[in-house]
PDB file of N, CA and C in Angstrom:
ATOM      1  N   UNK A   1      -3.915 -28.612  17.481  1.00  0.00           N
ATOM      2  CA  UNK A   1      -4.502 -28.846  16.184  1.00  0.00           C
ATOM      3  C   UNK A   1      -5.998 -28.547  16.204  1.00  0.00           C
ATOM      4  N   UNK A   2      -6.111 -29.004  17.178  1.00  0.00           N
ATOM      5  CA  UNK A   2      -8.169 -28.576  17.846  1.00  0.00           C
ATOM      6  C   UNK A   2      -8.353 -27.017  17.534  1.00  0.00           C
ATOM      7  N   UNK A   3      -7.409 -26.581  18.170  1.00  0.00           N
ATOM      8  CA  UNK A   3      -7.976 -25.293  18.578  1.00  0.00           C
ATOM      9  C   UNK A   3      -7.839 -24.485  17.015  1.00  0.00           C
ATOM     10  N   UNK A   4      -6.669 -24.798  16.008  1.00  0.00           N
ATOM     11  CA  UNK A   4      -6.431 -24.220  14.466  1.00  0.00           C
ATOM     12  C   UNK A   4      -7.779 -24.355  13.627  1.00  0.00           C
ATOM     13  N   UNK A   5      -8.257 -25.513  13.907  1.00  0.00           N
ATOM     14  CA  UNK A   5      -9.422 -26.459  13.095  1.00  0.00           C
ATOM     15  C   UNK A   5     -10.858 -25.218  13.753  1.00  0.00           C
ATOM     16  N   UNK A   6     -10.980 -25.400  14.870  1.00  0.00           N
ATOM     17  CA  UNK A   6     -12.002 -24.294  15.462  1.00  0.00           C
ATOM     18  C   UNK A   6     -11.646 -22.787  14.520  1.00  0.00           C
ATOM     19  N   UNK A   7     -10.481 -22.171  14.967  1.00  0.00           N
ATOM     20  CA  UNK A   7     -10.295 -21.379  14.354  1.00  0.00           C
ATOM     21  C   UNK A   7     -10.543 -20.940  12.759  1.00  0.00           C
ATOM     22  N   UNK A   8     -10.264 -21.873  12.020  1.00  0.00           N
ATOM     23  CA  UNK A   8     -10.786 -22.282  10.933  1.00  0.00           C
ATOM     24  C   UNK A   8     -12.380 -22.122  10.332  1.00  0.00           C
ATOM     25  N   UNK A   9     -12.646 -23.163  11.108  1.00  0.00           N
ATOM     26  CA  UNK A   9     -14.175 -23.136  11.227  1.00  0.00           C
ATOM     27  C   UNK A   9     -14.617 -21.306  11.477  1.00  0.00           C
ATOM     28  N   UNK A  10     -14.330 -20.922  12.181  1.00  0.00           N
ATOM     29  CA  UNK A  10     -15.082 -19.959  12.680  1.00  0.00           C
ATOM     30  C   UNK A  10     -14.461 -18.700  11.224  1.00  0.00           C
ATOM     31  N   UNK A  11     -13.754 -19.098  11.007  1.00  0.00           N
ATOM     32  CA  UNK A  11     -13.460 -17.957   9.892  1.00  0.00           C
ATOM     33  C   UNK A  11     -14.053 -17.777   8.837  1.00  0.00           C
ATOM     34  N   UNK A  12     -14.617 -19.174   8.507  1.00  0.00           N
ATOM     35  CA  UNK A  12     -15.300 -19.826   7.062  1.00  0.00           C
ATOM     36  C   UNK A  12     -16.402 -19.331   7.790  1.00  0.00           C
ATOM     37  N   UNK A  13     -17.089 -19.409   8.468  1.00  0.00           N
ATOM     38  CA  UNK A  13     -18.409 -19.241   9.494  1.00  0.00           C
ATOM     39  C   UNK A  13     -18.654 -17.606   8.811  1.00  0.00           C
ATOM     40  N   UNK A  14     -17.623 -16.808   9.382  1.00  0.00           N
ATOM     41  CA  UNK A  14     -17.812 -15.361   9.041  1.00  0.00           C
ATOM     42  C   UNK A  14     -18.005 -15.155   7.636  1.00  0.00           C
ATOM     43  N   UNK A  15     -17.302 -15.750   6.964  1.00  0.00           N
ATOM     44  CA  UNK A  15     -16.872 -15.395   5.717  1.00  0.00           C
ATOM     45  C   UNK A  15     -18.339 -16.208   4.730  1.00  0.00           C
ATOM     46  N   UNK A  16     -18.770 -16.846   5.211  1.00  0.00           N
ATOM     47  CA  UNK A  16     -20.308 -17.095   4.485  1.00  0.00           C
ATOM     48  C   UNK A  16     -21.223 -16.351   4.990  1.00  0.00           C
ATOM     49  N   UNK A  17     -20.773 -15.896   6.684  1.00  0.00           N
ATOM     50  CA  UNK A  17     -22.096 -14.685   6.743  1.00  0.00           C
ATOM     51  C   UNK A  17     -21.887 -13.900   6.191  1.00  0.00           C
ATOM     52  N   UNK A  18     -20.943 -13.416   5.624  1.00  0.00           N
ATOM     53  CA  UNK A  18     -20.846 -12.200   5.329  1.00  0.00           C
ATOM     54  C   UNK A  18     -21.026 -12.115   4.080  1.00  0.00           C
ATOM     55  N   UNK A  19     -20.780 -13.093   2.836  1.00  0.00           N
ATOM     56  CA  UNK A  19     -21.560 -13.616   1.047  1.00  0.00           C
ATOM     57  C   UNK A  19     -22.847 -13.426   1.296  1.00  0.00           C
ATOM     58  N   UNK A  20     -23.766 -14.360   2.523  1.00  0.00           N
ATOM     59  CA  UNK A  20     -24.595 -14.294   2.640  1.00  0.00           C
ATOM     60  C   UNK A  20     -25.835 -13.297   2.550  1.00  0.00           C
ATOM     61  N   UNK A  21     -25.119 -12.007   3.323  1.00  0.00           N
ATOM     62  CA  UNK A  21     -25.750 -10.474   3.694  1.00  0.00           C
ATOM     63  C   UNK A  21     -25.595 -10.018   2.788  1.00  0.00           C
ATOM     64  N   UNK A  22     -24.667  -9.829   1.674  1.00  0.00           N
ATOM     65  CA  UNK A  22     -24.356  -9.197   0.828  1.00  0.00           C
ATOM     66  C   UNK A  22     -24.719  -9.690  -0.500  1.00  0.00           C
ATOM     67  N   UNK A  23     -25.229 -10.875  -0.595  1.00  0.00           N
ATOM     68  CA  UNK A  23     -26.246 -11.555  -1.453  1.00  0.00           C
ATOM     69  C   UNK A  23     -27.554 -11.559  -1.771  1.00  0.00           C
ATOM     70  N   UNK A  24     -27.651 -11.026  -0.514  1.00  0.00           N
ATOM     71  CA  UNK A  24     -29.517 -10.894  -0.028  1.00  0.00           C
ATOM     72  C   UNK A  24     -30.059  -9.437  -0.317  1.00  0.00           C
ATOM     73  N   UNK A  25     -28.579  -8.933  -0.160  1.00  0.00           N
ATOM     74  CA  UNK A  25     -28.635  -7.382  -0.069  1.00  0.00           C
ATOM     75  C   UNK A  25     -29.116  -6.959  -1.271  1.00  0.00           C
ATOM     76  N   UNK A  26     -28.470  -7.055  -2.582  1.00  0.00           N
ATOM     77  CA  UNK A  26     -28.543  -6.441  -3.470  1.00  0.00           C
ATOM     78  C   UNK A  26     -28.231  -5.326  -4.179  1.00  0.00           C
ATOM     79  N   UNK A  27     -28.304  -5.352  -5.407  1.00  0.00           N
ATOM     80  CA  UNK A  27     -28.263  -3.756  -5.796  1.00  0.00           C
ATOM     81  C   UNK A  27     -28.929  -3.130  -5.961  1.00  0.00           C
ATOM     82  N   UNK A  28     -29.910  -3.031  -5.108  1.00  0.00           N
ATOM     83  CA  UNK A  28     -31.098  -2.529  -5.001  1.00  0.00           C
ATOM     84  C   UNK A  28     -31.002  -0.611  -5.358  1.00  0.00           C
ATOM     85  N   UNK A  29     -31.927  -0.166  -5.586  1.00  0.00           N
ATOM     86  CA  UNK A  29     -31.205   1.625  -6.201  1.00  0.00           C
ATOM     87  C   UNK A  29     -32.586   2.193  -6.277  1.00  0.00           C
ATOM     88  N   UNK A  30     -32.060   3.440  -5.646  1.00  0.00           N
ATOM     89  CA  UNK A  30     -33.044   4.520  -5.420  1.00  0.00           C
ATOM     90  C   UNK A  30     -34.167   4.348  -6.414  1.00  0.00           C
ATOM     91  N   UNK A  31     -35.429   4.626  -6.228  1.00  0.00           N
ATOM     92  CA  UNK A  31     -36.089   5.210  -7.314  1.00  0.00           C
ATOM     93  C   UNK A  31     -36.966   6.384  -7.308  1.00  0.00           C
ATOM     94  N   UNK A  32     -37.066   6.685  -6.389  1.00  0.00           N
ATOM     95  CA  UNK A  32     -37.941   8.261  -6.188  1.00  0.00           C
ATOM     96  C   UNK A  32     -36.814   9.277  -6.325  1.00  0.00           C
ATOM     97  N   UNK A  33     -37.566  10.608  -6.629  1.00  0.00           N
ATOM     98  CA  UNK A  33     -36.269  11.484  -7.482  1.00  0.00           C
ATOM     99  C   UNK A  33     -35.829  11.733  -5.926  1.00  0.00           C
ATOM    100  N   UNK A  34     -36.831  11.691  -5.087  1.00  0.00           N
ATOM    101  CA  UNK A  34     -35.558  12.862  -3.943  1.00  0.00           C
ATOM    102  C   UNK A  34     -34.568  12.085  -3.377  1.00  0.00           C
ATOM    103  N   UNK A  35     -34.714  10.487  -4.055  1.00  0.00           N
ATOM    104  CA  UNK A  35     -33.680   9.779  -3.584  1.00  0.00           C
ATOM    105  C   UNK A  35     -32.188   9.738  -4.134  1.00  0.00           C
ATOM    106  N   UNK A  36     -32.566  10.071  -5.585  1.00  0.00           N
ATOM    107  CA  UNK A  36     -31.648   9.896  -6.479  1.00  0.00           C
ATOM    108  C   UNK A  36     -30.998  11.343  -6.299  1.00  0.00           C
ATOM    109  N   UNK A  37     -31.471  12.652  -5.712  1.00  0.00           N
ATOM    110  CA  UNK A  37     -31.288  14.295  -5.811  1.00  0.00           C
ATOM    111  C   UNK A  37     -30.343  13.441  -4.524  1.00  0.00           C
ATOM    112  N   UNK A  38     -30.508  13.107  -3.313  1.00  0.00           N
ATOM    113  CA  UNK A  38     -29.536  12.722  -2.343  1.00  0.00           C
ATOM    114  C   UNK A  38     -28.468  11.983  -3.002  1.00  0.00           C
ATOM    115  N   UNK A  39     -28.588  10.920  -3.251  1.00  0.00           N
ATOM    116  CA  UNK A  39     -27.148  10.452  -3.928  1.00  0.00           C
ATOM    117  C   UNK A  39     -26.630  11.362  -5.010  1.00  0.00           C
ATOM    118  N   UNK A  40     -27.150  12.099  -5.910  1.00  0.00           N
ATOM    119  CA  UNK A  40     -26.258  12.815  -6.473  1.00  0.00           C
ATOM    120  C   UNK A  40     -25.730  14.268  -5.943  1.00  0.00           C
ATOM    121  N   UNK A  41     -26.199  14.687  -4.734  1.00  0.00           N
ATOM    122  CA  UNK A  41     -25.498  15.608  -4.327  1.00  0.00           C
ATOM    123  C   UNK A  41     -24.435  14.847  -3.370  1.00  0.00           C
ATOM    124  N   UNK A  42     -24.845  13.736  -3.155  1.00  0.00           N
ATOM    125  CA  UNK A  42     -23.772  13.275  -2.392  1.00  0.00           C
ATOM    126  C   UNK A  42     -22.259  12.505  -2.914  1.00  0.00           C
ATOM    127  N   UNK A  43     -22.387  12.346  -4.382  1.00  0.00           N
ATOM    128  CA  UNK A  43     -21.542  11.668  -5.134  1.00  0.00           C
ATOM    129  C   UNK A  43     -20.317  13.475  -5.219  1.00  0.00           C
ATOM    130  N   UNK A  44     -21.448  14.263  -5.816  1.00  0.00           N
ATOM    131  CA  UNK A  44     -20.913  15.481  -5.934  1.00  0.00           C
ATOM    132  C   UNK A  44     -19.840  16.065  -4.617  1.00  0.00           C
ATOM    133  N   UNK A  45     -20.391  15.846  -3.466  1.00  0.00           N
ATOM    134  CA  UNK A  45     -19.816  16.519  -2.446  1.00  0.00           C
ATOM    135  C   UNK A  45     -18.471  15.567  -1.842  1.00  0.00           C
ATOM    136  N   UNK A  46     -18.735  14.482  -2.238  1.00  0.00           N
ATOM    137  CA  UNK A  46     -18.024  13.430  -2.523  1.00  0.00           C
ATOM    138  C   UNK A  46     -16.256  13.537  -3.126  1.00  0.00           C
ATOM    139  N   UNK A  47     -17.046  14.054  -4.190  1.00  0.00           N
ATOM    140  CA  UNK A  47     -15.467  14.349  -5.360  1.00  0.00           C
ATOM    141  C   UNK A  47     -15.098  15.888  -5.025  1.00  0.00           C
ATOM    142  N   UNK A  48     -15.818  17.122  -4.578  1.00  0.00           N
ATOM    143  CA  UNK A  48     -15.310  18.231  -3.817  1.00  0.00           C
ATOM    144  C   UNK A  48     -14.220  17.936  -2.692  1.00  0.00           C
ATOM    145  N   UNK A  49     -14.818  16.714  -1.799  1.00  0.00           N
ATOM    146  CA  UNK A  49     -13.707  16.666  -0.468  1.00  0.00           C
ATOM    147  C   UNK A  49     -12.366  15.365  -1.325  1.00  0.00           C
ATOM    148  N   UNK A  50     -12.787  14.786  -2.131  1.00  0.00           N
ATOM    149  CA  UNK A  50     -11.423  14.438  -2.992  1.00  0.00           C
ATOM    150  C   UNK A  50     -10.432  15.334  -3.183  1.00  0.00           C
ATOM    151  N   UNK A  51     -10.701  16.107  -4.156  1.00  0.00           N
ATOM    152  CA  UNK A  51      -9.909  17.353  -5.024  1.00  0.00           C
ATOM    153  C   UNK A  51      -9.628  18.387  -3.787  1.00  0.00           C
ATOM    154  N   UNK A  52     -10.068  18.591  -3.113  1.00  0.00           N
ATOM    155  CA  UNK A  52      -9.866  19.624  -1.804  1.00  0.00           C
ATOM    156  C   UNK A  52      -9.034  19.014  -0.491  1.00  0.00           C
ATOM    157  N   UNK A  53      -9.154  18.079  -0.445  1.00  0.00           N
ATOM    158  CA  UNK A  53      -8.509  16.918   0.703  1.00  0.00           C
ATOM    159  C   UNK A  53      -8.070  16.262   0.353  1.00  0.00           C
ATOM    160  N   UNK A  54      -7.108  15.872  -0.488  1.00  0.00           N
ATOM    161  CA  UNK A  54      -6.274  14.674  -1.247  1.00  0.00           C
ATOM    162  C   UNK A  54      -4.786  15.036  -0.811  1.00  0.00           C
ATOM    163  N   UNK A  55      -3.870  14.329  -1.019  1.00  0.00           N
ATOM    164  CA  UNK A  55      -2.608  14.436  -0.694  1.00  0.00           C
ATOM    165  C   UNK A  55      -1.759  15.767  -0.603  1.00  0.00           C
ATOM    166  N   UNK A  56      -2.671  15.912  -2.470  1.00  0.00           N
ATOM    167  CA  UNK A  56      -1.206  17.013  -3.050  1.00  0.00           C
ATOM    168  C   UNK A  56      -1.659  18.648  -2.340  1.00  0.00           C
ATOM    169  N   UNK A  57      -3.364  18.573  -2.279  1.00  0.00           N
ATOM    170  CA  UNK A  57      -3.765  19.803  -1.518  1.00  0.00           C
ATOM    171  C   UNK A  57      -3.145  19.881  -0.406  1.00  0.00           C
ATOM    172  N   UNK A  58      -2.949  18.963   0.421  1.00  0.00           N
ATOM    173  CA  UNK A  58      -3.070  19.335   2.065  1.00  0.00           C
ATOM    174  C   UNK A  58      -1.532  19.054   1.770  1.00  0.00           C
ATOM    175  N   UNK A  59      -0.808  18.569   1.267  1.00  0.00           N
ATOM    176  CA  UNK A  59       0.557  18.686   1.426  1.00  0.00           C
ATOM    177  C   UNK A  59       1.182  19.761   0.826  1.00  0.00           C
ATOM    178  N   UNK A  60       1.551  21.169   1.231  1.00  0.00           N
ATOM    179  CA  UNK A  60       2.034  22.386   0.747  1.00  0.00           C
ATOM    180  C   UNK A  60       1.841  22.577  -0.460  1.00  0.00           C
ATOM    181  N   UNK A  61       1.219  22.230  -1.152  1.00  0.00           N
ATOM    182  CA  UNK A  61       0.163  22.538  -2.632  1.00  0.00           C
ATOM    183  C   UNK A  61      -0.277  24.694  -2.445  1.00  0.00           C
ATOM    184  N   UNK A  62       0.055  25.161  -3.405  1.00  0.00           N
ATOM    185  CA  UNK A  62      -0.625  26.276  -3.088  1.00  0.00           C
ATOM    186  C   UNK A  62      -2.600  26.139  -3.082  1.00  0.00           C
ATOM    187  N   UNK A  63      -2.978  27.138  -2.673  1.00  0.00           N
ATOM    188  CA  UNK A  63      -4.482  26.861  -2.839  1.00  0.00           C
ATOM    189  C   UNK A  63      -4.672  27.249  -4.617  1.00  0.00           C
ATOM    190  N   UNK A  64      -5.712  26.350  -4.042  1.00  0.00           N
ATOM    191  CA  UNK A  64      -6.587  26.779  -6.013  1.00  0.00           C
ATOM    192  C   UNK A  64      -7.850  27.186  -5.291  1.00  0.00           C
ATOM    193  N   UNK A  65      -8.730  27.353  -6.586  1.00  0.00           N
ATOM    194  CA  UNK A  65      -9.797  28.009  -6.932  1.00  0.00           C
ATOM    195  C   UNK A  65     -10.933  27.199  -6.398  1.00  0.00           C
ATOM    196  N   UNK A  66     -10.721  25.402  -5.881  1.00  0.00           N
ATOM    197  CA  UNK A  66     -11.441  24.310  -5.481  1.00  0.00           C
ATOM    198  C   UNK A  66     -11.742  24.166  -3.862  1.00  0.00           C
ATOM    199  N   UNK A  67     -10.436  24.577  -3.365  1.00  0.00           N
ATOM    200  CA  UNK A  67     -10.261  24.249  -2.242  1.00  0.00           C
ATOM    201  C   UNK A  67     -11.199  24.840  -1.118  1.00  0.00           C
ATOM    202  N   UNK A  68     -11.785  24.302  -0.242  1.00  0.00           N
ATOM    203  CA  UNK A  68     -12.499  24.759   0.966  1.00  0.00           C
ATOM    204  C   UNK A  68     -12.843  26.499   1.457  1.00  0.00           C
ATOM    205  N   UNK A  69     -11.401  26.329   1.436  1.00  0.00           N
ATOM    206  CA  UNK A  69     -11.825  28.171   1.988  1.00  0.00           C
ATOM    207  C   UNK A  69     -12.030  29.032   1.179  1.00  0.00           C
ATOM    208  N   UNK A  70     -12.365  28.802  -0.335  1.00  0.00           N
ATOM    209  CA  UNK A  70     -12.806  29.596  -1.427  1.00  0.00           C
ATOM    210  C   UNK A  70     -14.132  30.029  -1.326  1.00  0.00           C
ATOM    211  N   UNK A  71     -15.113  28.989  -0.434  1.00  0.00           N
ATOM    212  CA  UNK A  71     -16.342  29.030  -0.759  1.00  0.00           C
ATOM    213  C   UNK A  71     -17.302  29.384   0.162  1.00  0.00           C
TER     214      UNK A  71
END
């Protein structure tokens, strides 16, 4: 029963560090442009390896006009 109760403990332990960090953290957000030019090429390159690497591509899908080796 000791050892469940420890176990316990230590889970709740994690689980407030981890509210904790992520509380403190914030949503803190770019504000200089070359910060915001990085996240949006990166949102962009983002949804390229979606549509190019997703299920229906890589599973015998013919190629389209999106896919990797087009470009």
């Amino acid at each position: 029963m000791v050892t469940v109760l420890i176990f316990l403990g230590l889970l709740a332990g994690a689980a407030v560090l981890l509210v904790v960090t992520l509380l403190r953290r914030g949503n803190s957000r770019t504000e200089n442009a070359e910060g915001l030019l990085i996240e949006q090429q990166s949102r962009i390159q983002a949804h390229s390896d979606r549509v190019s690497f997703g299920t229906f591509s890589v599973h015998n899908a013919p190629p389209t006009m999106t896919d990797q080796h087009r470009r």
